[in-house]
N, C-alpha and C. Protein backbone atom coordinates (compact mmCIF):
# COMPACT_ATOMS: atom_id res chain seq x y z
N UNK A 1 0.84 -1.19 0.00
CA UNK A 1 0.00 0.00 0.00
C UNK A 1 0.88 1.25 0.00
N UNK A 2 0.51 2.11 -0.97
CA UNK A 2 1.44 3.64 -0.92
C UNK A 2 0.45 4.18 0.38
N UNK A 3 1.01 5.52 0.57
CA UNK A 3 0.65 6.77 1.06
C UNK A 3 0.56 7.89 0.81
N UNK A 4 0.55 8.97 1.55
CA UNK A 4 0.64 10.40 0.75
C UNK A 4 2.45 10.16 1.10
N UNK A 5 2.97 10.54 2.16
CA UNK A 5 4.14 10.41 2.06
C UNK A 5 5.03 9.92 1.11
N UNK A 6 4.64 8.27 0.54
CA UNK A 6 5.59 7.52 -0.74
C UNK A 6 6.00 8.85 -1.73
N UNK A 7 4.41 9.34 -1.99
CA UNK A 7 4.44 10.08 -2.94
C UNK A 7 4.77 11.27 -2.97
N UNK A 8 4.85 12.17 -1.28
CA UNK A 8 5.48 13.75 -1.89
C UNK A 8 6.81 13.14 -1.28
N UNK A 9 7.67 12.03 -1.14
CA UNK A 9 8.96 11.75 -1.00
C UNK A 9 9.84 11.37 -2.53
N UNK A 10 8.54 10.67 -3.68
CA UNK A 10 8.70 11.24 -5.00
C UNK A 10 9.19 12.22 -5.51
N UNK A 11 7.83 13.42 -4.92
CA UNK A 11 7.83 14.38 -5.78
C UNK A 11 9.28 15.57 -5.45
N UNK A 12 9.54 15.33 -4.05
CA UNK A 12 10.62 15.93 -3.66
C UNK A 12 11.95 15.00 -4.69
N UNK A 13 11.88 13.94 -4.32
CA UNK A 13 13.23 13.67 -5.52
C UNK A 13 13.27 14.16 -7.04
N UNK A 14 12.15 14.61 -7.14
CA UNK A 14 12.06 14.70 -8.91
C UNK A 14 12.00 16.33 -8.58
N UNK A 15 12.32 16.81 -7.86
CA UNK A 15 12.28 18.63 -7.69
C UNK A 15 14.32 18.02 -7.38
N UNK A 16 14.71 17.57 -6.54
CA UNK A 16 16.04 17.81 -6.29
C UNK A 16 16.61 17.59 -7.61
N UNK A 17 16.24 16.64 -8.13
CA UNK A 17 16.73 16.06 -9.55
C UNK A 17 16.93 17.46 -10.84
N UNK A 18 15.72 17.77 -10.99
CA UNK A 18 15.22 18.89 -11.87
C UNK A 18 16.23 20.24 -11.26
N UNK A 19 16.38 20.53 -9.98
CA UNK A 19 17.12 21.53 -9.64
C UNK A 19 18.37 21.45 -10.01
N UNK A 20 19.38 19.97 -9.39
CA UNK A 20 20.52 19.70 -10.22
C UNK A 20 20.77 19.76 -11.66
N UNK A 21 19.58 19.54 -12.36
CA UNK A 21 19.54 19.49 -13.28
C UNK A 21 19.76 21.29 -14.39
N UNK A 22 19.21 21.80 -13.58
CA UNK A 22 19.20 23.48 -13.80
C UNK A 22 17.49 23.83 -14.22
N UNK A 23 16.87 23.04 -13.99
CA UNK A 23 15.57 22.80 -14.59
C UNK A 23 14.82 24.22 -14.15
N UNK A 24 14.09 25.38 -14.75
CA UNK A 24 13.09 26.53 -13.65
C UNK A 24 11.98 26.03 -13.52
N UNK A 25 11.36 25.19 -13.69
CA UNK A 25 10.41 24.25 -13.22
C UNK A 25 10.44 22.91 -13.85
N UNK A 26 9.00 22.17 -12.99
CA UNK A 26 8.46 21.36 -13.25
C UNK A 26 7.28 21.20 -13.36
N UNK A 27 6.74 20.26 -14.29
CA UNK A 27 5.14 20.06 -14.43
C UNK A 27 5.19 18.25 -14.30
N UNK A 28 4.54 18.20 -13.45
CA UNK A 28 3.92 16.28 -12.91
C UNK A 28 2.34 16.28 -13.31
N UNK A 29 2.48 15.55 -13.59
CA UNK A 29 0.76 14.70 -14.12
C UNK A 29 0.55 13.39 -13.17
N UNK A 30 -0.61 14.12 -12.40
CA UNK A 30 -0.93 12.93 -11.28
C UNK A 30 -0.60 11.18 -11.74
N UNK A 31 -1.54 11.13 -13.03
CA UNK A 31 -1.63 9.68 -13.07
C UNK A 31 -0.27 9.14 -13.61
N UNK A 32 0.59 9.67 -13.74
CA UNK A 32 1.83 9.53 -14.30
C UNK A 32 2.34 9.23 -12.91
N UNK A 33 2.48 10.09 -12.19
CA UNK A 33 3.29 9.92 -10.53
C UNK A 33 2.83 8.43 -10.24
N UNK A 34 1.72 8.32 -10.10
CA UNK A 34 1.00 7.13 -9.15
C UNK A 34 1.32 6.23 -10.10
N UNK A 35 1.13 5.92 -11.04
CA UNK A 35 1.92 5.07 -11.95
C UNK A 35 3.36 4.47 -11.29
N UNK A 36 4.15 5.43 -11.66
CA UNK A 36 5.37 5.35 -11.53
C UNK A 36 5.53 4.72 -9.81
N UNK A 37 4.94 5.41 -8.89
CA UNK A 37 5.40 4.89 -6.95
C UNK A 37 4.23 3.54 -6.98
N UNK A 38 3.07 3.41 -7.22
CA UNK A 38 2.28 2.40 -6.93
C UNK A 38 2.04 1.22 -7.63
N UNK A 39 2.55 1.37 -9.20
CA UNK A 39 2.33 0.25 -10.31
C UNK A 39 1.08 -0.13 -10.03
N UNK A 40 0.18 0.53 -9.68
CA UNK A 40 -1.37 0.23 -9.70
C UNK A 40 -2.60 1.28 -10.74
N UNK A 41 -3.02 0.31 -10.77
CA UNK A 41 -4.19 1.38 -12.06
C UNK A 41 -4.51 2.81 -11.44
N UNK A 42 -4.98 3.75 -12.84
CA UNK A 42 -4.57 5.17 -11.98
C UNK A 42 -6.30 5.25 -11.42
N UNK A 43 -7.14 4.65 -11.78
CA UNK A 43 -8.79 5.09 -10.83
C UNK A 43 -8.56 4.06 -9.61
N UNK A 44 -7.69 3.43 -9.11
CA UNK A 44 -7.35 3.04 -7.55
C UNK A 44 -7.32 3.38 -7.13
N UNK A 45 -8.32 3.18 -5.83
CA UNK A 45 -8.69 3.98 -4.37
C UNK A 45 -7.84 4.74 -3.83
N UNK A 46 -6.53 4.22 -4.01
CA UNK A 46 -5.34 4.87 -3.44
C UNK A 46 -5.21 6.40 -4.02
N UNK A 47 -5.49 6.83 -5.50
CA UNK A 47 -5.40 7.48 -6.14
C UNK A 47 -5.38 9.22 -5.56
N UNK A 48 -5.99 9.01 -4.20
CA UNK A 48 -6.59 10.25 -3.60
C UNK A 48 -5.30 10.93 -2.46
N UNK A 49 -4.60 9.82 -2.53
CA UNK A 49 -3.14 10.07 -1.52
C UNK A 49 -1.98 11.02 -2.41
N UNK A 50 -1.94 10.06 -4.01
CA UNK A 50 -1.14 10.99 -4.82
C UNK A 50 -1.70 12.53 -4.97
N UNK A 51 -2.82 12.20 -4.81
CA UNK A 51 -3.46 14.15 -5.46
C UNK A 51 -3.19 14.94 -4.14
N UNK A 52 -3.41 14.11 -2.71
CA UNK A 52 -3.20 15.08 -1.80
C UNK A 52 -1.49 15.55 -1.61
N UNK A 53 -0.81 14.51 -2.16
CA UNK A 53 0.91 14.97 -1.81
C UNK A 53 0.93 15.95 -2.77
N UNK A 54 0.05 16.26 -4.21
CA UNK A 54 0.60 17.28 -5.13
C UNK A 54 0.37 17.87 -4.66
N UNK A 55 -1.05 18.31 -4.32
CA UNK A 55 -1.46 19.66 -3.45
C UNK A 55 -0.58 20.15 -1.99
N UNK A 56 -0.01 19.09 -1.54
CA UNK A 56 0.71 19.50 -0.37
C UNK A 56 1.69 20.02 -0.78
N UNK A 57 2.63 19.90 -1.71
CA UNK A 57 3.63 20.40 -1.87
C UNK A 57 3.37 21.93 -2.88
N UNK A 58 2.28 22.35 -3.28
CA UNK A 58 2.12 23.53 -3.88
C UNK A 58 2.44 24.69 -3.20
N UNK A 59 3.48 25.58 -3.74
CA UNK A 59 3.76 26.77 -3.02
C UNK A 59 3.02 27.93 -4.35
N UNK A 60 3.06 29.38 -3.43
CA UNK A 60 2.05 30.40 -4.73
C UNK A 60 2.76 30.26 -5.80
N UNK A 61 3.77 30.31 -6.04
CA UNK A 61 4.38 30.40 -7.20
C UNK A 61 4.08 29.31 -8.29
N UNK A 62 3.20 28.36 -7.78
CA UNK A 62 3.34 27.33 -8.48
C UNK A 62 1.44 27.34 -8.52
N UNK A 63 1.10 26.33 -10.03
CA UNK A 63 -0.11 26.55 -10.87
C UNK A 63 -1.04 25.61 -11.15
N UNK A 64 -2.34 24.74 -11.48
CA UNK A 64 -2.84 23.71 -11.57
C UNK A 64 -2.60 24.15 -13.12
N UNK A 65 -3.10 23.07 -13.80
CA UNK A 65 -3.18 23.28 -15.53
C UNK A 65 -4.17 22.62 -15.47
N UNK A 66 -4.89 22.86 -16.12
CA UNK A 66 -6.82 22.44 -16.37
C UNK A 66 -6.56 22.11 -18.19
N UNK A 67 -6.52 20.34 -18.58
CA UNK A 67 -6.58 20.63 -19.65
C UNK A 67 -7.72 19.30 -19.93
N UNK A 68 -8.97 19.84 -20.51
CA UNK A 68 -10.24 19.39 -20.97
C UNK A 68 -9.70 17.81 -21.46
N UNK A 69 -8.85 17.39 -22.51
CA UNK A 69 -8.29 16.58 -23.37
C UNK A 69 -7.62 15.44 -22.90
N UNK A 70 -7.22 15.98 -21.49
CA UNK A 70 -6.66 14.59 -20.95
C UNK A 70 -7.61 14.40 -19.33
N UNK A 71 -7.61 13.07 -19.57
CA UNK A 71 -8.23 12.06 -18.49
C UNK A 71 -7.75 12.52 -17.29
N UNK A 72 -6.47 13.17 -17.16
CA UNK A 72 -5.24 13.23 -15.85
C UNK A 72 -6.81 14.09 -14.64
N UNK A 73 -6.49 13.92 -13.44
CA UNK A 73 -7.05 14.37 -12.43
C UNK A 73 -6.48 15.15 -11.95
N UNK A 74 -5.14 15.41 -12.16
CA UNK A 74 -4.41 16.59 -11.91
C UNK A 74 -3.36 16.72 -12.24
N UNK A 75 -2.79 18.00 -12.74
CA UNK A 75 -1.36 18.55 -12.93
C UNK A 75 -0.61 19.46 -12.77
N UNK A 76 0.06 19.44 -12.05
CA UNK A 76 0.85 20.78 -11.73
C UNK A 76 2.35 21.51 -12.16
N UNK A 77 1.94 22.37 -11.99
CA UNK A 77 3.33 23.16 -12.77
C UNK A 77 3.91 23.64 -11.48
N UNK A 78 5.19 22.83 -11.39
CA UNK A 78 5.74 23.46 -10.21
C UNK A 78 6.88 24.31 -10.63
N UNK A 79 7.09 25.53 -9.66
CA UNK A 79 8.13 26.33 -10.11
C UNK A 79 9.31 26.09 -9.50
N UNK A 80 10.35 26.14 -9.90
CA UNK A 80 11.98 25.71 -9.40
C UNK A 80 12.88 26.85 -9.00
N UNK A 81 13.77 27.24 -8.30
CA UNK A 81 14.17 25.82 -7.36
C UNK A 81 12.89 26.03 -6.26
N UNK A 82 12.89 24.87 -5.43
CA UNK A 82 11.66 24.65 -3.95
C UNK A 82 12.26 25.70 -2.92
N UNK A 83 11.78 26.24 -2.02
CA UNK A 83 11.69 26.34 -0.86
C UNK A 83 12.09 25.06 -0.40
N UNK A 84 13.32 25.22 0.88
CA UNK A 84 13.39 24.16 1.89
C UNK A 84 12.31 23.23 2.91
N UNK A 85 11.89 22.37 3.24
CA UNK A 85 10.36 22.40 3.61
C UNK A 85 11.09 21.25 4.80
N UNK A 86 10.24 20.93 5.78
CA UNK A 86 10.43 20.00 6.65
C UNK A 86 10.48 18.93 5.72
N UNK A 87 10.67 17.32 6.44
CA UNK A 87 10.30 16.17 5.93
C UNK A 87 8.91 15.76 5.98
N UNK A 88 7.92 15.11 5.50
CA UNK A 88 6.86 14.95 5.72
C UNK A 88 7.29 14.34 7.01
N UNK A 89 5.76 14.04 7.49
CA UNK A 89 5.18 13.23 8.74
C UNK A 89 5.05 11.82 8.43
N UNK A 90 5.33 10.70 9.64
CA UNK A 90 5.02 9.49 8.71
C UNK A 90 3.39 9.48 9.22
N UNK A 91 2.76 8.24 8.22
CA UNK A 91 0.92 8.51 8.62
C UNK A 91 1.60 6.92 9.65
C-alpha cells in the first residue's frame, strides 16, 4: 500500500533532480506519478493520496493546468528551485 508520504517523498526527488539538473520548473501529471510509486491502475482507491501529496507540496508560485483533453485528475506546474520544507510526517 502507498501513502501520501511515498508520494510527496517522490515528488521531492524529482524537484532535487530537476534543480541539479538546472531545470526553472516542473510540471507532474498525477496519473503519471502514481503510476510510476504504486504500479497500480490510476482510478485506484489509493489514487486520492497521490493528489493530496501534489497539493501539499504547492507553493504560490506554483499553478494547476486544467486541460479538458486529458483524463489526468491533476497537474501541476511546479516552479523551481523549492523552498526548503520539513520532511513529511510518517501517517
Amino acid at each position: 500500500m502507498v501513502s501520501t508520504d511515498h508520494f510527496r517523498q517522490e515528488l521531492r526527488s524529482r524537484f532535487e533532480l530537476a534543480n541539479a539538473q538546472g531545470q526553472q520548473d516542473l510540471t507532474i501529471e498525477c496519473g503519471e506519478l502514481y503510476r510510476s510509486v504504486s504500479k497500480l491502475p490510476v482510478f485506484d482507491p489509493w489514487m486520492i493520496f497521490c493528489c493530496n501529496a501534489m497539493r501539499a507540496e504547492m507553493a504560490t508560485t506554483d499553478r494547476l493546468i486544467f486541460d479538458d483533453s486529458k483524463a489526468s485528475l491533476l497537474t501541476v506546474h511546479y516552479a523551481l528551485p523549492r523552498r526548503q520544507r520539513p520532511p513529511p510526517k510518517s501517517n
